[in-house]
N, C-alpha and C. Protein backbone atom coordinates (compact mmCIF):
# COMPACT_ATOMS: atom_id res chain seq x y z
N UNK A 1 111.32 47.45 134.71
CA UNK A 1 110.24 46.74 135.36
C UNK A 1 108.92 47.20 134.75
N UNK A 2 107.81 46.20 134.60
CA UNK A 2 106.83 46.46 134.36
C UNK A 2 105.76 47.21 135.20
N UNK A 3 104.47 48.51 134.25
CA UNK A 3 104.64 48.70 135.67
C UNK A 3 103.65 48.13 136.59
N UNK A 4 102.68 46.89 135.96
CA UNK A 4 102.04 45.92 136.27
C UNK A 4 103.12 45.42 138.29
N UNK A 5 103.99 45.25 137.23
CA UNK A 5 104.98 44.47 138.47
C UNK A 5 104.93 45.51 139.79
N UNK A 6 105.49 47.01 139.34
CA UNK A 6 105.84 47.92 140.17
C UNK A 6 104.69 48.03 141.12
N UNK A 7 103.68 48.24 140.56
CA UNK A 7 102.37 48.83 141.09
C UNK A 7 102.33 47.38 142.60
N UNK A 8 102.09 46.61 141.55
CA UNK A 8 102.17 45.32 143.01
C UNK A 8 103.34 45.35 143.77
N UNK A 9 104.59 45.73 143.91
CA UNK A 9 105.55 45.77 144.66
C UNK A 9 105.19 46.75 145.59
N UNK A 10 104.67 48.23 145.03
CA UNK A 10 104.38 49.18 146.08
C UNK A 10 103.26 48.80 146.95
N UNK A 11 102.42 48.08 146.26
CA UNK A 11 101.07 47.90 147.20
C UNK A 11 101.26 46.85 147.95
N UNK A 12 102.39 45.57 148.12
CA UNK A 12 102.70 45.15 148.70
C UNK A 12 103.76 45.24 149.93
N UNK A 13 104.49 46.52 149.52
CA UNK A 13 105.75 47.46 150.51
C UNK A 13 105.16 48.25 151.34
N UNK A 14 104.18 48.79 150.52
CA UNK A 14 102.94 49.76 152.06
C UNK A 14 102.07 49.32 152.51
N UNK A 15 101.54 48.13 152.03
CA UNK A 15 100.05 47.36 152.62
C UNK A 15 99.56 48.24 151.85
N UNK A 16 99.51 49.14 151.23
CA UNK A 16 98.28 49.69 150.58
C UNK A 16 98.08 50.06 149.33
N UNK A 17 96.44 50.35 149.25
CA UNK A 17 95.58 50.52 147.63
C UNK A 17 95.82 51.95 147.18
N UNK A 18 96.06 52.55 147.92
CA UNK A 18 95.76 54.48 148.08
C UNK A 18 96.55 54.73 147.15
N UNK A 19 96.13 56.07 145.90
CA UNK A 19 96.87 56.19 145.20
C UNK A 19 96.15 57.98 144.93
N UNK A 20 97.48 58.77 145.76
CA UNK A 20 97.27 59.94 145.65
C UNK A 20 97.41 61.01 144.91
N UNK A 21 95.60 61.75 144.30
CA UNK A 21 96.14 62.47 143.50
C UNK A 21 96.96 64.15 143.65
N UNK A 22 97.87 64.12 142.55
CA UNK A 22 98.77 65.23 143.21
C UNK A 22 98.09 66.65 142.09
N UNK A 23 96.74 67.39 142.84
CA UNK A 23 95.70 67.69 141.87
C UNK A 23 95.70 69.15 142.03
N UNK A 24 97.14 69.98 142.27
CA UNK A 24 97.44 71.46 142.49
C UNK A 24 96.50 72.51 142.56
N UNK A 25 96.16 73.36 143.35
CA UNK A 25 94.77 74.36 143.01
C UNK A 25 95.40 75.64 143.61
N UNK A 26 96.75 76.30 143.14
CA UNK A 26 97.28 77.42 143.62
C UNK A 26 96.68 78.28 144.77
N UNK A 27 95.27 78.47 144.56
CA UNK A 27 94.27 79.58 145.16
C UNK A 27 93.89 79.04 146.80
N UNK A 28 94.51 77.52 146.96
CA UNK A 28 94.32 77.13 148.11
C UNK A 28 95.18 76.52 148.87
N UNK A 29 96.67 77.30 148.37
CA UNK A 29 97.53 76.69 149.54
C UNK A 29 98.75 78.00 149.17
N UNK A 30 99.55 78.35 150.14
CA UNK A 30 100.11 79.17 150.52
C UNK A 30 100.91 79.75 149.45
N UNK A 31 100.99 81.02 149.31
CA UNK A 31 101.54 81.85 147.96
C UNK A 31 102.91 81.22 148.06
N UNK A 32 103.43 81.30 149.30
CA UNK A 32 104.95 81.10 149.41
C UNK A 32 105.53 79.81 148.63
N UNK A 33 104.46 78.74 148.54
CA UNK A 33 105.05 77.70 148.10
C UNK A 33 104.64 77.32 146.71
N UNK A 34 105.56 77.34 146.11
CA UNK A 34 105.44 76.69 144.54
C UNK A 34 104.68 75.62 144.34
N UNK A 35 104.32 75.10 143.36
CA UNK A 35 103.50 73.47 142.97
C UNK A 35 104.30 72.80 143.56
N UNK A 36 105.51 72.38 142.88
CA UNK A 36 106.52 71.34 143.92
C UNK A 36 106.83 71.01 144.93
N UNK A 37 107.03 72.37 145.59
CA UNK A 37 107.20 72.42 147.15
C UNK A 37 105.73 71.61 147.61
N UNK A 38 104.40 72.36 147.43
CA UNK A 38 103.37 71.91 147.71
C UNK A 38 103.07 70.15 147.62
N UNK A 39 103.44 69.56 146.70
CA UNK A 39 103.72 68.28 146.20
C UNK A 39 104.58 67.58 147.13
N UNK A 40 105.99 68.54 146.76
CA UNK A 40 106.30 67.39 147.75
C UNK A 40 106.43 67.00 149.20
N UNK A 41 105.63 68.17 149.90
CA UNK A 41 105.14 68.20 151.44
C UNK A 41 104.30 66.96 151.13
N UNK A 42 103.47 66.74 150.30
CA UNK A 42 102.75 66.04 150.28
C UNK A 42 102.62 64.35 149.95
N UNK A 43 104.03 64.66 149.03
CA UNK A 43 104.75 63.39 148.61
C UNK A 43 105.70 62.84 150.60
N UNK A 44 106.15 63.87 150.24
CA UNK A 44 107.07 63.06 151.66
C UNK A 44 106.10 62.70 152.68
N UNK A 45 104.95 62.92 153.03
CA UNK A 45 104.26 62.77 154.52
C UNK A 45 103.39 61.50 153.97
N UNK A 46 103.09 61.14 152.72
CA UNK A 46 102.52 59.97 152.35
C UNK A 46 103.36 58.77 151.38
N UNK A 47 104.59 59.00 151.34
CA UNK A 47 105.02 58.09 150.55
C UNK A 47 104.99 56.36 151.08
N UNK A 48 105.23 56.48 152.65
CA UNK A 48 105.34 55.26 153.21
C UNK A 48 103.27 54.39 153.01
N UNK A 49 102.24 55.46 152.69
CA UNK A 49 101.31 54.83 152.49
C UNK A 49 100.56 54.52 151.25
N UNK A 50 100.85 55.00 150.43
CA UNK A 50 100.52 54.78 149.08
C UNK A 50 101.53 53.67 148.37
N UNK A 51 100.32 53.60 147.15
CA UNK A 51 100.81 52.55 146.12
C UNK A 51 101.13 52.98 144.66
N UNK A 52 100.62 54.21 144.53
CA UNK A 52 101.15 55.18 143.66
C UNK A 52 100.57 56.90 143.79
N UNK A 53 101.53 57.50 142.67
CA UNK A 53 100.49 59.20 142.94
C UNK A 53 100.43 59.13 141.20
N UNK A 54 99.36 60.07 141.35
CA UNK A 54 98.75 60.41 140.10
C UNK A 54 98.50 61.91 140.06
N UNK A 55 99.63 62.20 139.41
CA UNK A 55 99.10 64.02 138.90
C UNK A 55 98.03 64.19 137.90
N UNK A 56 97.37 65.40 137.67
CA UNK A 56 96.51 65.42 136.74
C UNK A 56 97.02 66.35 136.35
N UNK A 57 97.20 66.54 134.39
CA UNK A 57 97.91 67.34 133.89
C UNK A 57 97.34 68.58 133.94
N UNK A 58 95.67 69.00 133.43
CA UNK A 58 95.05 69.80 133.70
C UNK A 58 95.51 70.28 134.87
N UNK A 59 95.83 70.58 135.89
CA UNK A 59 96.18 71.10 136.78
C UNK A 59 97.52 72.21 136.79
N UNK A 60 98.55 71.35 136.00
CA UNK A 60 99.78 71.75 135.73
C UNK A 60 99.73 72.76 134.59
N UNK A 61 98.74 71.96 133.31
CA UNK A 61 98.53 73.17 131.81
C UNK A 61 98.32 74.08 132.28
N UNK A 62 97.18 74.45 132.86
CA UNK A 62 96.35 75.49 134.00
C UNK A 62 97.34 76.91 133.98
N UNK A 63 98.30 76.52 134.39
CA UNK A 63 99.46 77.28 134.82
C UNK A 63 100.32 77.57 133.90
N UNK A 64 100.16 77.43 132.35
CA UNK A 64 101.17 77.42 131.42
C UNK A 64 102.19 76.60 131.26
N UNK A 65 103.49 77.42 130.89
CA UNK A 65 104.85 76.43 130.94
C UNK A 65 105.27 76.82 132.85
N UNK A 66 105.21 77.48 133.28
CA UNK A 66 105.46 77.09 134.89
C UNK A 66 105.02 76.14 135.62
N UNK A 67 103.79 75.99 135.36
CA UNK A 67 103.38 74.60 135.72
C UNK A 67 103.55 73.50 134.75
N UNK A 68 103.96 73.16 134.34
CA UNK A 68 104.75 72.10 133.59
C UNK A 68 105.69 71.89 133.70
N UNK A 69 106.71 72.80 134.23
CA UNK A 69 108.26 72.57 134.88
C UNK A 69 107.71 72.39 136.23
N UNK A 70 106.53 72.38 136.97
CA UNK A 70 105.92 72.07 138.38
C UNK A 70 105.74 70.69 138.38
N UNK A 71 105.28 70.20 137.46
CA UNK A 71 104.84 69.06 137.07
C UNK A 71 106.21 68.32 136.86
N UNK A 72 107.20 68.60 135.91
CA UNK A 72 108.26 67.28 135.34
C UNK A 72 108.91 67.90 136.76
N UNK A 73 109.41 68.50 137.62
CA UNK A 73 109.92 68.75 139.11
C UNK A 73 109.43 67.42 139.73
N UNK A 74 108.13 67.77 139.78
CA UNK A 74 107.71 66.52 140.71
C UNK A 74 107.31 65.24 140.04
N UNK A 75 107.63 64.80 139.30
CA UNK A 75 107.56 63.67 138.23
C UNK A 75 109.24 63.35 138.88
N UNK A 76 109.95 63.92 138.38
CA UNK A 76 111.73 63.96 138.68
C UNK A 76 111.65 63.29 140.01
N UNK A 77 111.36 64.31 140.87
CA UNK A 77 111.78 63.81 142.54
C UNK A 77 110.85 62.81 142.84
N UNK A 78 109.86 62.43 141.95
CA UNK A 78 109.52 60.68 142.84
C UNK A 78 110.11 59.78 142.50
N UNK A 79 110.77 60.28 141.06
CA UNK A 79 111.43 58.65 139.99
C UNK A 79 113.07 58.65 140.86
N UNK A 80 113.39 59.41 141.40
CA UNK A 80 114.48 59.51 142.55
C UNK A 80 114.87 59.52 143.66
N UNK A 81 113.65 59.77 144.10
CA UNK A 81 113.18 59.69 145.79
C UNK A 81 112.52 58.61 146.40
N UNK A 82 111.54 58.14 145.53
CA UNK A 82 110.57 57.03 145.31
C UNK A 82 110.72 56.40 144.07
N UNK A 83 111.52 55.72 144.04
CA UNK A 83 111.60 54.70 142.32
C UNK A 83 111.01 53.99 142.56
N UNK A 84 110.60 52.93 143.59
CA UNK A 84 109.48 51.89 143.79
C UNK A 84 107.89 52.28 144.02
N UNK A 85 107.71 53.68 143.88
CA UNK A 85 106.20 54.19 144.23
C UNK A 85 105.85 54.79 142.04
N UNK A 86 104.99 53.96 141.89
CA UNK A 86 105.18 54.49 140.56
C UNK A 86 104.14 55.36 140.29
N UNK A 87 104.01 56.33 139.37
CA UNK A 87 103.64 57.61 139.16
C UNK A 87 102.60 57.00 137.77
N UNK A 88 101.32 57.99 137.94
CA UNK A 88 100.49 57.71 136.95
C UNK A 88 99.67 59.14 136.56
N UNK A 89 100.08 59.62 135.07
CA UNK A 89 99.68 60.53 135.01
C UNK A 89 98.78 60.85 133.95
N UNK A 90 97.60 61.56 134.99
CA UNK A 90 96.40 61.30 134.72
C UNK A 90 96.16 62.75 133.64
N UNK A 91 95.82 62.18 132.32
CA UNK A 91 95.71 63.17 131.42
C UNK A 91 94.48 62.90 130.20
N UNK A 92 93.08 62.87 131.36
CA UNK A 92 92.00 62.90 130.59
C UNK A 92 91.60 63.86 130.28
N UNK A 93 90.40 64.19 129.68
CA UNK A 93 89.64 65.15 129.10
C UNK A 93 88.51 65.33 129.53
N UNK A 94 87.74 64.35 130.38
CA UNK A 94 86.50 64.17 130.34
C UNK A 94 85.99 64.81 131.74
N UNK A 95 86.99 65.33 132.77
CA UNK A 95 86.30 65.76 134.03
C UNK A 95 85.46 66.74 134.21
N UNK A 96 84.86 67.04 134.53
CA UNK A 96 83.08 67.73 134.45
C UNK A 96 83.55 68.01 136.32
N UNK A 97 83.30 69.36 136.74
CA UNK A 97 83.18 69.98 138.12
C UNK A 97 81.22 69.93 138.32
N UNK A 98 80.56 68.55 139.45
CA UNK A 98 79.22 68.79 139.36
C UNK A 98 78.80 70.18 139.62
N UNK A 99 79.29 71.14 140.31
CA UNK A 99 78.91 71.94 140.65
C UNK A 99 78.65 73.10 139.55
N UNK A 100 79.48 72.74 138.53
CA UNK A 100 78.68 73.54 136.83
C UNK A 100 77.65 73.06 136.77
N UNK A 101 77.01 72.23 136.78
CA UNK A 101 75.24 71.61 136.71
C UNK A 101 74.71 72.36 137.77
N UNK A 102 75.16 72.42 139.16
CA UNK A 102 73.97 73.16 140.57
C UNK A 102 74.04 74.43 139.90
N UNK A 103 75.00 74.90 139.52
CA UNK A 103 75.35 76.73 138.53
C UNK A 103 73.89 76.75 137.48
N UNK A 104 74.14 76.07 136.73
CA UNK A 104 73.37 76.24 135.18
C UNK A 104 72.16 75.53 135.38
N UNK A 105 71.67 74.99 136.49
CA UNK A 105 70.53 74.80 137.12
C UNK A 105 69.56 73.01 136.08
């Protein structure tokens, strides 16, 4: 399937536009739980409302090769759990944190 097609199937199966990013920040969620685990608490409690998720790879590199087996984990369990919620992974270059500008004045 195209994923033109997919994208409209999901946004038509949930009523919705929402497309959540799955944007890992270790330092703010519980030691106990791995990226995945974290993900997919997050995958399962929103799958019925979204129209897709979007990891950002930066997030996963961040972390070396552990987070990259965090990453294809949860890449895996949506294309199996969710085959109709399609996955978009977001692997720009260009994100800028504003708060380096309030820093460097």
């Amino acid at each position: 399937m195209k994923f033109k097609d997919l994208l409209e199937k999901a946004i038509a199966q949930n009523n919705s536009l929402l497309c959540v990013g799955l944007d890992p920040e270790p330092q703010k969620f519980s030691k106990k739980l791995s990226i995945f685990q974290f993900n997919k608490s997050i995958i399962d409690q929103t799958s019925d409302s979204v129209c897709a998720y979007k990891p950002n790879s930066a997030f996963y590199e961040a972390q070396g090769i552990k987070g990259l087996n965090e990453l294809k984990k949860t890449i895996t369990y949506l294309k199996k759990n969710y085959p109709t919620i399609p996955v978009v992974l977001d692997a720009k270059r260009a994100d800028f944190d504003p708060a380096v500008f309030t820093i460097q004045g």
